[in-house]
C-alpha atoms as a PDB file:
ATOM      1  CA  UNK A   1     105.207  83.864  83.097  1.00  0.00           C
ATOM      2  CA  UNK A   2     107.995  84.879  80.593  1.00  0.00           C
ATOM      3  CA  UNK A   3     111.077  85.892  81.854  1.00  0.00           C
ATOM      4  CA  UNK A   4     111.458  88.675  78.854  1.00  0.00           C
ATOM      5  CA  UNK A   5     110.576  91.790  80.222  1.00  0.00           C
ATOM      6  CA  UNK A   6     109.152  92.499  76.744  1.00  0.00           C
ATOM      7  CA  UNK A   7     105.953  90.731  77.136  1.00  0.00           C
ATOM      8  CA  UNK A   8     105.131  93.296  79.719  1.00  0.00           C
ATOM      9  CA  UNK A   9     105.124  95.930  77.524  1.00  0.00           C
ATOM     10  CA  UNK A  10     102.129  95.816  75.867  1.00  0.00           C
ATOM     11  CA  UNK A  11      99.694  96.624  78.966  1.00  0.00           C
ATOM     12  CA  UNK A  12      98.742  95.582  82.342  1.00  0.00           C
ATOM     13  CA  UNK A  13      98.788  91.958  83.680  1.00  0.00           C
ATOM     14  CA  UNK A  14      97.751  90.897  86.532  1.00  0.00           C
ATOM     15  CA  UNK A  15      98.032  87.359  87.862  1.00  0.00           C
ATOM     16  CA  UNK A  16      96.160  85.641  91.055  1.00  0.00           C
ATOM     17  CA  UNK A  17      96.140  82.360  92.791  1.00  0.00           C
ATOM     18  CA  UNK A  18      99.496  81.732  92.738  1.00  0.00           C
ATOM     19  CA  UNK A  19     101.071  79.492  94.918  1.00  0.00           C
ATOM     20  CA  UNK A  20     102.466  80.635  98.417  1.00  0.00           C
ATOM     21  CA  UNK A  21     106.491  81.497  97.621  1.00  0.00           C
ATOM     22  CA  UNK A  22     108.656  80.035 100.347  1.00  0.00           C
ATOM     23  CA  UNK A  23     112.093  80.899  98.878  1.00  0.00           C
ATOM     24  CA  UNK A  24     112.342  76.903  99.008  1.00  0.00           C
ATOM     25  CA  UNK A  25     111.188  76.779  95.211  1.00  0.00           C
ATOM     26  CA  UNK A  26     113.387  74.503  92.894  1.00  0.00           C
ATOM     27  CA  UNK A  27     113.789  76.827  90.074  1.00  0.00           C
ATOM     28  CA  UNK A  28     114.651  80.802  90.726  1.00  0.00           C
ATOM     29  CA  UNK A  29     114.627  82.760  87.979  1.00  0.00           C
ATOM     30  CA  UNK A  30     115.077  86.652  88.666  1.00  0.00           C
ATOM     31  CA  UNK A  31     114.092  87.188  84.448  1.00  0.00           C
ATOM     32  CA  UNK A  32     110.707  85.968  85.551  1.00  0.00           C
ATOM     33  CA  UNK A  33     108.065  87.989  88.170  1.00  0.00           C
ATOM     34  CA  UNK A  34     107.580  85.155  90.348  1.00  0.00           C
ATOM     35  CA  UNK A  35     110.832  84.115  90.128  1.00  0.00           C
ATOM     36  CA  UNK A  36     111.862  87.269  91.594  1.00  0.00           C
ATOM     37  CA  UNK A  37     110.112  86.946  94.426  1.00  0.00           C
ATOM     38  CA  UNK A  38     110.993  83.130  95.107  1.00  0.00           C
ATOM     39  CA  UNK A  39     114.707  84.710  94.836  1.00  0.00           C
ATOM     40  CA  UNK A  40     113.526  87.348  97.529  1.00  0.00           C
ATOM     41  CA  UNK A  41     111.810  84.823 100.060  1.00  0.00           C
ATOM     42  CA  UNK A  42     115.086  82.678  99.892  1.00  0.00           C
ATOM     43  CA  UNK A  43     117.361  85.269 100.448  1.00  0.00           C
ATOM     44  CA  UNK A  44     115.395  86.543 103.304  1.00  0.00           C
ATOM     45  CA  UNK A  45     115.024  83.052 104.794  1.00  0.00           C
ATOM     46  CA  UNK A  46     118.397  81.938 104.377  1.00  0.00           C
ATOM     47  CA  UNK A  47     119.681  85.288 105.557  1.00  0.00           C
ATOM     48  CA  UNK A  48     121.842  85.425 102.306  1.00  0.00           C
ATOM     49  CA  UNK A  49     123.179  89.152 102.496  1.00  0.00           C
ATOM     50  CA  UNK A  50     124.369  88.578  98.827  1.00  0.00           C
ATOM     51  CA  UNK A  51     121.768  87.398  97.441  1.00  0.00           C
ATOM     52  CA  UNK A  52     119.511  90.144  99.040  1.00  0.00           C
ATOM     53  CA  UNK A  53     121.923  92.377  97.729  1.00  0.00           C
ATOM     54  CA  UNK A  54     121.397  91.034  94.073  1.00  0.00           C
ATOM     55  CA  UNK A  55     117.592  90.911  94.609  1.00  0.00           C
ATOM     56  CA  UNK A  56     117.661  94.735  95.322  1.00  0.00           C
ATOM     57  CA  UNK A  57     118.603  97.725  93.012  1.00  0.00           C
ATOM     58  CA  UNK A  58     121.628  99.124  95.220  1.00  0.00           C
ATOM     59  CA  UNK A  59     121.309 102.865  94.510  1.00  0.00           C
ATOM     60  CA  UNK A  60     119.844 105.570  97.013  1.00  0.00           C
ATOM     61  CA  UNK A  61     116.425 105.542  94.962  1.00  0.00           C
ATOM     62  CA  UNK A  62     115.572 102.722  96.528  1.00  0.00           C
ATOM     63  CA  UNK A  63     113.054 102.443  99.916  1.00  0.00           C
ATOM     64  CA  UNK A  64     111.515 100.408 102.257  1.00  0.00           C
ATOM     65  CA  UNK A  65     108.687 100.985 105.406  1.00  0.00           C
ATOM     66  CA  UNK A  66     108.363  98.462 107.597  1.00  0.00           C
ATOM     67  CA  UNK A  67     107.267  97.659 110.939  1.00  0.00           C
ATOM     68  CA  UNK A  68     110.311  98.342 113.071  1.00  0.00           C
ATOM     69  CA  UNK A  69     109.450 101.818 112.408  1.00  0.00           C
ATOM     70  CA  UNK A  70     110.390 104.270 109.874  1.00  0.00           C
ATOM     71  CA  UNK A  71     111.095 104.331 106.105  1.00  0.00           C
ATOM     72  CA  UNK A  72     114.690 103.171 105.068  1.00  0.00           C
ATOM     73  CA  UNK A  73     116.082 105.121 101.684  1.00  0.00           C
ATOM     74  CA  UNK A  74     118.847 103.882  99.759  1.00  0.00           C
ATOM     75  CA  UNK A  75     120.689 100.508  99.525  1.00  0.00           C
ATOM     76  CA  UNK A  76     123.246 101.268 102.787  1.00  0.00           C
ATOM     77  CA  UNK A  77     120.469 102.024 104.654  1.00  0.00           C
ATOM     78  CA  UNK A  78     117.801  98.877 103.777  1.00  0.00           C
ATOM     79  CA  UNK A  79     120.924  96.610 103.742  1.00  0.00           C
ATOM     80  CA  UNK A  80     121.794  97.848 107.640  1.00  0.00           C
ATOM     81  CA  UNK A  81     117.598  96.824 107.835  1.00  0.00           C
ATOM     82  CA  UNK A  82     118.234  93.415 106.668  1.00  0.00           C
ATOM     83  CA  UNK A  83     121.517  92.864 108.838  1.00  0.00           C
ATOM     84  CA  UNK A  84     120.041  93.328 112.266  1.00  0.00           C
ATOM     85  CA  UNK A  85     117.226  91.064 111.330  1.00  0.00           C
ATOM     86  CA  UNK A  86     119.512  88.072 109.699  1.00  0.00           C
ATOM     87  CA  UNK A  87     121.776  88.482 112.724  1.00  0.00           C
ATOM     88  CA  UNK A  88     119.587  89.813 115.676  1.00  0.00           C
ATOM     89  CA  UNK A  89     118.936  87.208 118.489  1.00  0.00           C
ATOM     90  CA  UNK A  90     115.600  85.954 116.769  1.00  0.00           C
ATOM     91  CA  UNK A  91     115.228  84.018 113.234  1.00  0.00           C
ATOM     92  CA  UNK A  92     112.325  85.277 111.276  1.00  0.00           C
ATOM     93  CA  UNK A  93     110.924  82.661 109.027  1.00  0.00           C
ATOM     94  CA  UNK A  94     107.938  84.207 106.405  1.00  0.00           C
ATOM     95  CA  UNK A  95     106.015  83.272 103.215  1.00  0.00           C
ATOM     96  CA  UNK A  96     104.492  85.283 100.952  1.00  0.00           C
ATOM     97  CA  UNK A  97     100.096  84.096 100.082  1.00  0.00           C
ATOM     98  CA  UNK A  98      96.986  85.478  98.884  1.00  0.00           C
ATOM     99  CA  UNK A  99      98.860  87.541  97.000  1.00  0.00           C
ATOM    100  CA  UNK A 100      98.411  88.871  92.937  1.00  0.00           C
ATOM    101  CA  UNK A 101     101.343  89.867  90.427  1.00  0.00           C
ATOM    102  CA  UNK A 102     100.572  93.149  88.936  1.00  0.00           C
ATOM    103  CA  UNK A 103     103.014  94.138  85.345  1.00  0.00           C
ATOM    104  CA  UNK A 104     103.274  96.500  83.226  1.00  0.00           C
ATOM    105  CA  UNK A 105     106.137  97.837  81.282  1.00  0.00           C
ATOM    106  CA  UNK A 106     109.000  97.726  83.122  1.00  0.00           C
ATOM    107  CA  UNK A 107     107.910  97.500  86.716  1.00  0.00           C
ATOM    108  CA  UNK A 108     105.420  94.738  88.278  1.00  0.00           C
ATOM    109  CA  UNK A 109     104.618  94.690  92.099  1.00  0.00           C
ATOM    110  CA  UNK A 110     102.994  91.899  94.159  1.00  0.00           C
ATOM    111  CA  UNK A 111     100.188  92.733  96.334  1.00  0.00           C
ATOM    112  CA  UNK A 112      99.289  90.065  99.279  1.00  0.00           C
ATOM    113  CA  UNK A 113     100.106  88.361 103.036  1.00  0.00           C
ATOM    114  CA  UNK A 114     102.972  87.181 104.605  1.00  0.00           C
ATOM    115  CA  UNK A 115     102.737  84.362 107.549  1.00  0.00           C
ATOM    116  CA  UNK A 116     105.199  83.147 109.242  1.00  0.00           C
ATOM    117  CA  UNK A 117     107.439  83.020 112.730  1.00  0.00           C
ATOM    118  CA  UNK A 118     109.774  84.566 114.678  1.00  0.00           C
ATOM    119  CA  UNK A 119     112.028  82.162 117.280  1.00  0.00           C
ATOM    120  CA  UNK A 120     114.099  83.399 119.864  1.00  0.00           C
ATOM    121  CA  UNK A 121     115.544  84.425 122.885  1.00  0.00           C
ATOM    122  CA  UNK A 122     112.710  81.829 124.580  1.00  0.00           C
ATOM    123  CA  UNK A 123     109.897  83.170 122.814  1.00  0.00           C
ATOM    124  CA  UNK A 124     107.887  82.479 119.817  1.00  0.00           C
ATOM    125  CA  UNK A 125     105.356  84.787 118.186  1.00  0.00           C
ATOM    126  CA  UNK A 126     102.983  84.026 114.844  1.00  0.00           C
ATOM    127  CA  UNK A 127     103.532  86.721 112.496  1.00  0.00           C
ATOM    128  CA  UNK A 128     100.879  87.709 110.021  1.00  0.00           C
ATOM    129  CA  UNK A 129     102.155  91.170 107.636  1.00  0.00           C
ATOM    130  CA  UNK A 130     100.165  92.727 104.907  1.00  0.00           C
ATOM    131  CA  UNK A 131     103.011  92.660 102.178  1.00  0.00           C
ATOM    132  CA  UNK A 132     103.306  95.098  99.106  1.00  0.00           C
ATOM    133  CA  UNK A 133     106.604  94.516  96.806  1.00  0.00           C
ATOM    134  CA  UNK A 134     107.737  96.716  93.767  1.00  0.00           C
ATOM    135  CA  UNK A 135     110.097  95.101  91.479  1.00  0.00           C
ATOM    136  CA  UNK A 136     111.967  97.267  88.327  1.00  0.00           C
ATOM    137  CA  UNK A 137     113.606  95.398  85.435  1.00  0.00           C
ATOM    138  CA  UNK A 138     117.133  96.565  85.045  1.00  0.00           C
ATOM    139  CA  UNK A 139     120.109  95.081  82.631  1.00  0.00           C
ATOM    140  CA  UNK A 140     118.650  91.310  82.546  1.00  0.00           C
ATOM    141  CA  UNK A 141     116.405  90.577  85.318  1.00  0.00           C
ATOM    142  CA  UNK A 142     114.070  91.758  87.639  1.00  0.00           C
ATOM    143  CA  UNK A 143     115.244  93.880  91.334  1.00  0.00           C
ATOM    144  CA  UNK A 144     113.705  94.893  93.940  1.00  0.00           C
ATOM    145  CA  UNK A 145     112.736  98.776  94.673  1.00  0.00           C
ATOM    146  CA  UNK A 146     110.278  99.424  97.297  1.00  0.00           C
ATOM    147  CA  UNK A 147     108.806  97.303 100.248  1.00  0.00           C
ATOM    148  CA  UNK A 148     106.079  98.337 102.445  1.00  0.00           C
ATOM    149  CA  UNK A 149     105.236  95.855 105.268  1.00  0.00           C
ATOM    150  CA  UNK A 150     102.709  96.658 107.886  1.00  0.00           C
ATOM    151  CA  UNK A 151     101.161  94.305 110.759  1.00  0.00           C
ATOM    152  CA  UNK A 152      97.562  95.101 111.653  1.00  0.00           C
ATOM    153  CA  UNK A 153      96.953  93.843 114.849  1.00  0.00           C
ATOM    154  CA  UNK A 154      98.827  96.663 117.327  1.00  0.00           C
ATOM    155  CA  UNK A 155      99.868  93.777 120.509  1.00  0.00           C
ATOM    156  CA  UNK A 156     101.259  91.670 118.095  1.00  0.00           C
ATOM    157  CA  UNK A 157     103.438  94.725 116.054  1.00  0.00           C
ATOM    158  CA  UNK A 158     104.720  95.656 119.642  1.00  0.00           C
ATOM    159  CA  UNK A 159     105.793  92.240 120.492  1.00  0.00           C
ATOM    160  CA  UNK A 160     107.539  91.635 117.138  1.00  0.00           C
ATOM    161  CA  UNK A 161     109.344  95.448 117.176  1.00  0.00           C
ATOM    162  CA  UNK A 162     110.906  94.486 121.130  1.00  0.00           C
ATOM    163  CA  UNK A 163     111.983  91.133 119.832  1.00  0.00           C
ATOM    164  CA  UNK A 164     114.073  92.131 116.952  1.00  0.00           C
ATOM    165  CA  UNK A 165     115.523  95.189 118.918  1.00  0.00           C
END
């Protein structure tokens, strides 16, 4: 993919079988739709604040639901989101598969899976999310302006929501 948000204009794209994004990708490139994600995955995996930061539009327009519970609105309030997992007595490892790459115009979103783990406090649990991502392109690259994450299996959402509290 392009990293001019130009090519987008001209209709829908959509893009499948893609490989799974880590965040461990060699090249990042937030001008690009994939890229953005890859600069997501590492920022969430590294628990880089800053870089999460720079990955998200920082305004109150943005949101997020996830499955601690709830819908976070506005930068302050998805940042605070972010903290207690990157610094909460558990590490949360996840990548993104089976997903597809949906642009048009100014906006693309990625549809698809997450898998991954959580480690801590002497217990380790297999996650598995159903993942939806909404990405705007603003000045010179591409940021982040809605997540919605949801688990579908109800034993497992409890046991992630009382590790990470």
């Amino acid at each position: 993919m392009n990293g001019s948000a130009g090519m987008y204009k001209r209709g829908m794209i959509s893009i499948r079988a893609l490989p799974p994004v880590t965040g461990c990708e060699d090249s990042v490139d937030p001008r690009d739709p994939f890229g953005a994600l890859c600069e997501f995955y590492r920022a969430f995996n590294g628990r880089d604040l800053a870089l999460m930061e720079r990955n998200w539009v920082t305004s109150e327009e943005v949101s997020m639901a996830h499955p601690l519970g709830g819908i976070r609105r506005g930068w302050p309030d998805i940042r605070e989101g972010y903290e207690h997992i990157f610094w909460g007595g558990a590490t949360v490892y996840v990548e993104f598969y089976d997903y597809s790459i949906h642009c048009c115009g100014e906006m693309f979103y990625a549809v698809g899976r997450e898998r991954g783990t959580l480690q801590g406090d002497n217990r380790s649990l297999e996650l598995k999310f159903r993942t939806s991502r909404i990405f705007r392109f603003t000045s010179d690259r591409w940021r982040q302006i809605h997540h919605h994450g949801s688990i579908e299996n109800p034993e497992l959402l409890l046991r992630y929501q009382a590790a990470i509290r």
